[in-house]
C-alpha atoms as a PDB file:
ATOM      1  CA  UNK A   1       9.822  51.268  35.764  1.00  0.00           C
ATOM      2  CA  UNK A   2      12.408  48.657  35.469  1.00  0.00           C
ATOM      3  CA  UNK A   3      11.280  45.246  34.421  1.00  0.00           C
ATOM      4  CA  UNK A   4      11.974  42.283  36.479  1.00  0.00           C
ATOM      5  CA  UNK A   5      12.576  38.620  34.976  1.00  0.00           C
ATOM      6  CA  UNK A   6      11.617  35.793  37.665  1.00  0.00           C
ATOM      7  CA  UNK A   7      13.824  33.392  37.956  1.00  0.00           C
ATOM      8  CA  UNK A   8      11.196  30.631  36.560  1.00  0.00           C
ATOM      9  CA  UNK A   9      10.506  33.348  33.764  1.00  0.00           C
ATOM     10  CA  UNK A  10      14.071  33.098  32.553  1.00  0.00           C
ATOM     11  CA  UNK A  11      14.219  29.230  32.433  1.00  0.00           C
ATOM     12  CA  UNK A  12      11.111  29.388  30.282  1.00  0.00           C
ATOM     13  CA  UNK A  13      12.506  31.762  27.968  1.00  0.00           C
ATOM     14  CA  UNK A  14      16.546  30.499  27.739  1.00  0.00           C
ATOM     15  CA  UNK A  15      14.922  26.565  27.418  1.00  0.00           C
ATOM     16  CA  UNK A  16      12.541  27.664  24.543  1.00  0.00           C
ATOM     17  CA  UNK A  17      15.017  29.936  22.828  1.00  0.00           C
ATOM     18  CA  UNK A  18      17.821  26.356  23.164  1.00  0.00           C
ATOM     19  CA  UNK A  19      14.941  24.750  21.356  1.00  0.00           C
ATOM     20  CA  UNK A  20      14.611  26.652  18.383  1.00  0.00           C
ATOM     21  CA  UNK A  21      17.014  26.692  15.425  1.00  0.00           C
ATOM     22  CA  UNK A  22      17.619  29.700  13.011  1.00  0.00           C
ATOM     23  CA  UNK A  23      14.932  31.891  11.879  1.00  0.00           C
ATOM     24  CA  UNK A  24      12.570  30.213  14.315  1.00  0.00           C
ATOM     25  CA  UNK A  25      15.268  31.128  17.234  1.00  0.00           C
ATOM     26  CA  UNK A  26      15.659  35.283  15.985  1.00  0.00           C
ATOM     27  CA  UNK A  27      12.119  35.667  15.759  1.00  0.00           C
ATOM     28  CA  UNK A  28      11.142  34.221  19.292  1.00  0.00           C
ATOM     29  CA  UNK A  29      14.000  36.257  20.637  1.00  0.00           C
ATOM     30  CA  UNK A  30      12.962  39.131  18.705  1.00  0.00           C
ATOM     31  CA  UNK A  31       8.999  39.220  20.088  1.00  0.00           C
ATOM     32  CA  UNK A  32      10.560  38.754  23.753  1.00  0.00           C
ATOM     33  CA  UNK A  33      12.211  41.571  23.663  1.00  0.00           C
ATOM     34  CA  UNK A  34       9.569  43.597  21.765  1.00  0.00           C
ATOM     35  CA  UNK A  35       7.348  42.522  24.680  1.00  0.00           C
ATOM     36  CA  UNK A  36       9.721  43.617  27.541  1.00  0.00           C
ATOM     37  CA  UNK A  37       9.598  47.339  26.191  1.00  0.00           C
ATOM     38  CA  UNK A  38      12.909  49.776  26.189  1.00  0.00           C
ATOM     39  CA  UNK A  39      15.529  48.440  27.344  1.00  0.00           C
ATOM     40  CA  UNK A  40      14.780  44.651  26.501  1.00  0.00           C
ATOM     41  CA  UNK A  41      17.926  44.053  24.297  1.00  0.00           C
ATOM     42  CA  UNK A  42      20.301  44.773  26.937  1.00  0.00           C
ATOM     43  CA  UNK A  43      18.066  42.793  29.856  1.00  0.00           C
ATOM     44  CA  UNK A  44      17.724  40.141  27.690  1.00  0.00           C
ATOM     45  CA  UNK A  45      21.532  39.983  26.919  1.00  0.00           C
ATOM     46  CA  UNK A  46      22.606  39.944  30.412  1.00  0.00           C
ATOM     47  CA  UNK A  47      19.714  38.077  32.110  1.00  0.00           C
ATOM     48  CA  UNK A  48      19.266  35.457  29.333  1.00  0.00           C
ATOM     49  CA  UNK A  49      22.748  35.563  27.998  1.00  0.00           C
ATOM     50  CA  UNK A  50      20.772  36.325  24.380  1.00  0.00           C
ATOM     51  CA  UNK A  51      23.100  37.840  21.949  1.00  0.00           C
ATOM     52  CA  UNK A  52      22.186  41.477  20.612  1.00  0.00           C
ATOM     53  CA  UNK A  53      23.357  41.243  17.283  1.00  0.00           C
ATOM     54  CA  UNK A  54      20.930  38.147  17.136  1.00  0.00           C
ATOM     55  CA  UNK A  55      17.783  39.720  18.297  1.00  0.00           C
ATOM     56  CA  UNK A  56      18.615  42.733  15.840  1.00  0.00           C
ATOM     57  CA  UNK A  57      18.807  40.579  12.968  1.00  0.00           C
ATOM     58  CA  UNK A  58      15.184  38.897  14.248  1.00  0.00           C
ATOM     59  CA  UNK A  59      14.104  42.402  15.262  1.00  0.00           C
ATOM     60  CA  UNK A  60      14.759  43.518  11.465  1.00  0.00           C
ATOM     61  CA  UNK A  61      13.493  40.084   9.524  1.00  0.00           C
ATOM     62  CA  UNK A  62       9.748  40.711  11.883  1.00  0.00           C
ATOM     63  CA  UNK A  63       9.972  44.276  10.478  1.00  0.00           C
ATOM     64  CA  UNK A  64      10.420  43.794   7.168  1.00  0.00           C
ATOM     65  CA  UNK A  65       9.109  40.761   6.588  1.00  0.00           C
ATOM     66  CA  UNK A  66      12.331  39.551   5.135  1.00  0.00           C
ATOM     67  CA  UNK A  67      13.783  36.134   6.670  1.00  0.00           C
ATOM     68  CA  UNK A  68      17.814  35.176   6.317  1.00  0.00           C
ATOM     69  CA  UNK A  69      18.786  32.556   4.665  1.00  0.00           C
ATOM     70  CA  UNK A  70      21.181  30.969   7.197  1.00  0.00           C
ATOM     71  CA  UNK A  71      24.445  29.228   5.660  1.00  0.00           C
ATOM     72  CA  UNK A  72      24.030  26.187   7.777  1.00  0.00           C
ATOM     73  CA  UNK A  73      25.754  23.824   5.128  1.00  0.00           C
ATOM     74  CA  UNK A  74      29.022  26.049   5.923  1.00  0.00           C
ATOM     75  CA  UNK A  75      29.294  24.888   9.434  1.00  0.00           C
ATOM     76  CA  UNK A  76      30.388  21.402   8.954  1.00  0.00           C
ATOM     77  CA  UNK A  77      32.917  19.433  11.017  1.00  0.00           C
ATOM     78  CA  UNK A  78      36.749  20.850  11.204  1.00  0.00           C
ATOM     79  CA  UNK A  79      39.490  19.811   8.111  1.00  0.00           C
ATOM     80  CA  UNK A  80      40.909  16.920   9.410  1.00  0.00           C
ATOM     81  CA  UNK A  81      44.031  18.968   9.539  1.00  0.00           C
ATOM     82  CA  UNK A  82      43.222  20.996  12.196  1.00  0.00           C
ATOM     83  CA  UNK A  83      42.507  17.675  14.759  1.00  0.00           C
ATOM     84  CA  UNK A  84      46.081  15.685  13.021  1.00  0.00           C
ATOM     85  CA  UNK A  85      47.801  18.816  11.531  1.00  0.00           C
ATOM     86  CA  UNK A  86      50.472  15.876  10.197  1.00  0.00           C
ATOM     87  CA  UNK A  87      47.931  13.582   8.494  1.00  0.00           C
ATOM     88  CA  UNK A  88      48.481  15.160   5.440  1.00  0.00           C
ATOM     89  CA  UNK A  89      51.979  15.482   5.167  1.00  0.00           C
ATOM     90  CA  UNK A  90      52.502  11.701   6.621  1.00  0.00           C
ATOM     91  CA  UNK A  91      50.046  10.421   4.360  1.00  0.00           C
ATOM     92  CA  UNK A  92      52.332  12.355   1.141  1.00  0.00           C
ATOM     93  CA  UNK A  93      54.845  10.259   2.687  1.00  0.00           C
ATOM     94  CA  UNK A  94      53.584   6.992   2.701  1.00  0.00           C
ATOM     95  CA  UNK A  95      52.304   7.519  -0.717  1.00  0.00           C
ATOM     96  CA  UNK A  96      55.130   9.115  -2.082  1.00  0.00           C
ATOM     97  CA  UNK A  97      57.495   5.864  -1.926  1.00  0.00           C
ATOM     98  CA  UNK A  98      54.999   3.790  -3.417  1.00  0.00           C
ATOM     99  CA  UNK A  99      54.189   5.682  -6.692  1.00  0.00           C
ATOM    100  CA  UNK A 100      54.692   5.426 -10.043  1.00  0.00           C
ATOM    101  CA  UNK A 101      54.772   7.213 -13.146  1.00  0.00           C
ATOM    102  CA  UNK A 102      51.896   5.891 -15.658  1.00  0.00           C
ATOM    103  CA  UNK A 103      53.609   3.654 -17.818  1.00  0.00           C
ATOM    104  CA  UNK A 104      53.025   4.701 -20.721  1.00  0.00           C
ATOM    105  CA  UNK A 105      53.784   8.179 -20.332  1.00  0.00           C
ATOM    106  CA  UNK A 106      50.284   9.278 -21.640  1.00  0.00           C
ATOM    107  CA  UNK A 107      50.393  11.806 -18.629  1.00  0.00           C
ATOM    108  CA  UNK A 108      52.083  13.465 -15.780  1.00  0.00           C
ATOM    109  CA  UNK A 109      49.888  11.670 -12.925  1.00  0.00           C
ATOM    110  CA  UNK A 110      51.829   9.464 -10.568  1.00  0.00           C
ATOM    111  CA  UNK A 111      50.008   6.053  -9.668  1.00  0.00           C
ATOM    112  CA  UNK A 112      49.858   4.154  -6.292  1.00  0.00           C
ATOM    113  CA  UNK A 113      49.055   0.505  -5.227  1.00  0.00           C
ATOM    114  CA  UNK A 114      48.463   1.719  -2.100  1.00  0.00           C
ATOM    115  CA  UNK A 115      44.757   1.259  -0.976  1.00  0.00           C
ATOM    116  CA  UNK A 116      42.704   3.555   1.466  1.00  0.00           C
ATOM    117  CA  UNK A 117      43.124   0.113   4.452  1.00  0.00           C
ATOM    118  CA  UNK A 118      46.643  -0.117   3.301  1.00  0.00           C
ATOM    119  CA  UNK A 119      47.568   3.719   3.605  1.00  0.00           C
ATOM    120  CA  UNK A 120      45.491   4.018   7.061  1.00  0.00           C
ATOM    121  CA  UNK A 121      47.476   0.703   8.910  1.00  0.00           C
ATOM    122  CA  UNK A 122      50.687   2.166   7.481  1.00  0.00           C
ATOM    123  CA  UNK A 123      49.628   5.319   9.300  1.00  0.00           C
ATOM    124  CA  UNK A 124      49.172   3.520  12.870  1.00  0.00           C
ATOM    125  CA  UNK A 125      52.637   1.493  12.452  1.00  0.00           C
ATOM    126  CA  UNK A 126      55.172   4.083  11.165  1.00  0.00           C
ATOM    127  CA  UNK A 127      53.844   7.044  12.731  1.00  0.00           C
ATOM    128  CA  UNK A 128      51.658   6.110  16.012  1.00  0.00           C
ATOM    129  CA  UNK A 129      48.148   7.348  14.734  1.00  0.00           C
ATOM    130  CA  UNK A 130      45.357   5.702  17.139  1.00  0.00           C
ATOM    131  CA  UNK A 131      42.818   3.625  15.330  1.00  0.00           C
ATOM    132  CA  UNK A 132      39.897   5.913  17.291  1.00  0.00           C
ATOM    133  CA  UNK A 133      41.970   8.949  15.853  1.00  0.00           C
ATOM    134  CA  UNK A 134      41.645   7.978  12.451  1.00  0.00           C
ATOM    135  CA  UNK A 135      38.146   6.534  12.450  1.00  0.00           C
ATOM    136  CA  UNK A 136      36.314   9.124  11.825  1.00  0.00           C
ATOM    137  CA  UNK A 137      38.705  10.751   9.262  1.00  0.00           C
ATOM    138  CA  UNK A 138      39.786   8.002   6.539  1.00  0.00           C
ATOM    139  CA  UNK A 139      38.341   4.239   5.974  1.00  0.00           C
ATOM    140  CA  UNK A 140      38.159   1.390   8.593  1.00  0.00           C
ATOM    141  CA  UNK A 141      38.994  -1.775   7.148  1.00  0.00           C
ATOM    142  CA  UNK A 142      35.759  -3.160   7.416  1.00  0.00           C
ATOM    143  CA  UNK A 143      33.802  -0.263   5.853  1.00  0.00           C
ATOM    144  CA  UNK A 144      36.121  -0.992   2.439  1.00  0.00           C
ATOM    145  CA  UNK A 145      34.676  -3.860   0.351  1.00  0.00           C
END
């Protein structure tokens, strides 16, 4: 007997599932497709769009009792290289012609009088960053004190 998902059915279920987060997400998935029978994983793949791989891992944390930890601190925002793959390299530049040597010679470190404002409008006027570009990735003026 093949098992038929109203249309109302699968709102319920692809809302709820968008609801939940991690462990909470497998394990709902996992108990839907425990409760439509053989065959589940694949109807719930291709009616609900539910990936497999996900509802085995839920399937296997309700069997053994075991949850995953999930490595949610590992999915933060993008390097801001990969949005201005330049940045860096301009921002070596502007640096670069302002530093020093320390002084005394105590150490190898180069030294800058450059600050964070000072390096981010030199950024905008020699090489054409937009202020919105760079807002999110190095200090606004009026964030430095």
């Amino acid at each position: 007997m093949a098992i038929v998902l109203t249309d109302s059915l699968k709102k319920l279920l692809i809302e709820t599932a968008s609801q939940l987060f991690g462990a909470a997400k497998r394990k709902f998935m996992a108990q839907t497709v425990q409760g439509l029978g053989l065959g589940g994983q694949r109807l719930a793949q291709s009616e609900l769009g539910w990936n497999r791989d996900t509802i085995r891992k839920g399937t296997r944390e309700l069997k053994s009792g075991i949850i995953c930890v999930d490595n949610m601190s590992a999915k933060g925002r993008y390097k801001a290289e990969e949005h201005l793959p330049n940045l860096l390299e301009d921002i070596k530049n502007i640096v670069d012609s302002q530093s020093q040597i320390d002084p005394s010679f105590k150490s190898q470190r180069l030294y800058s009088r450059l600050s964070a404002a000072e390096v981010r409008k030199q950024l905008i006027e020699k090489y054409g960053y937009s202020d919105e570009k760079l807002h999110t990735f190095l200090f606004n003026s009026s964030q430095i004190k």
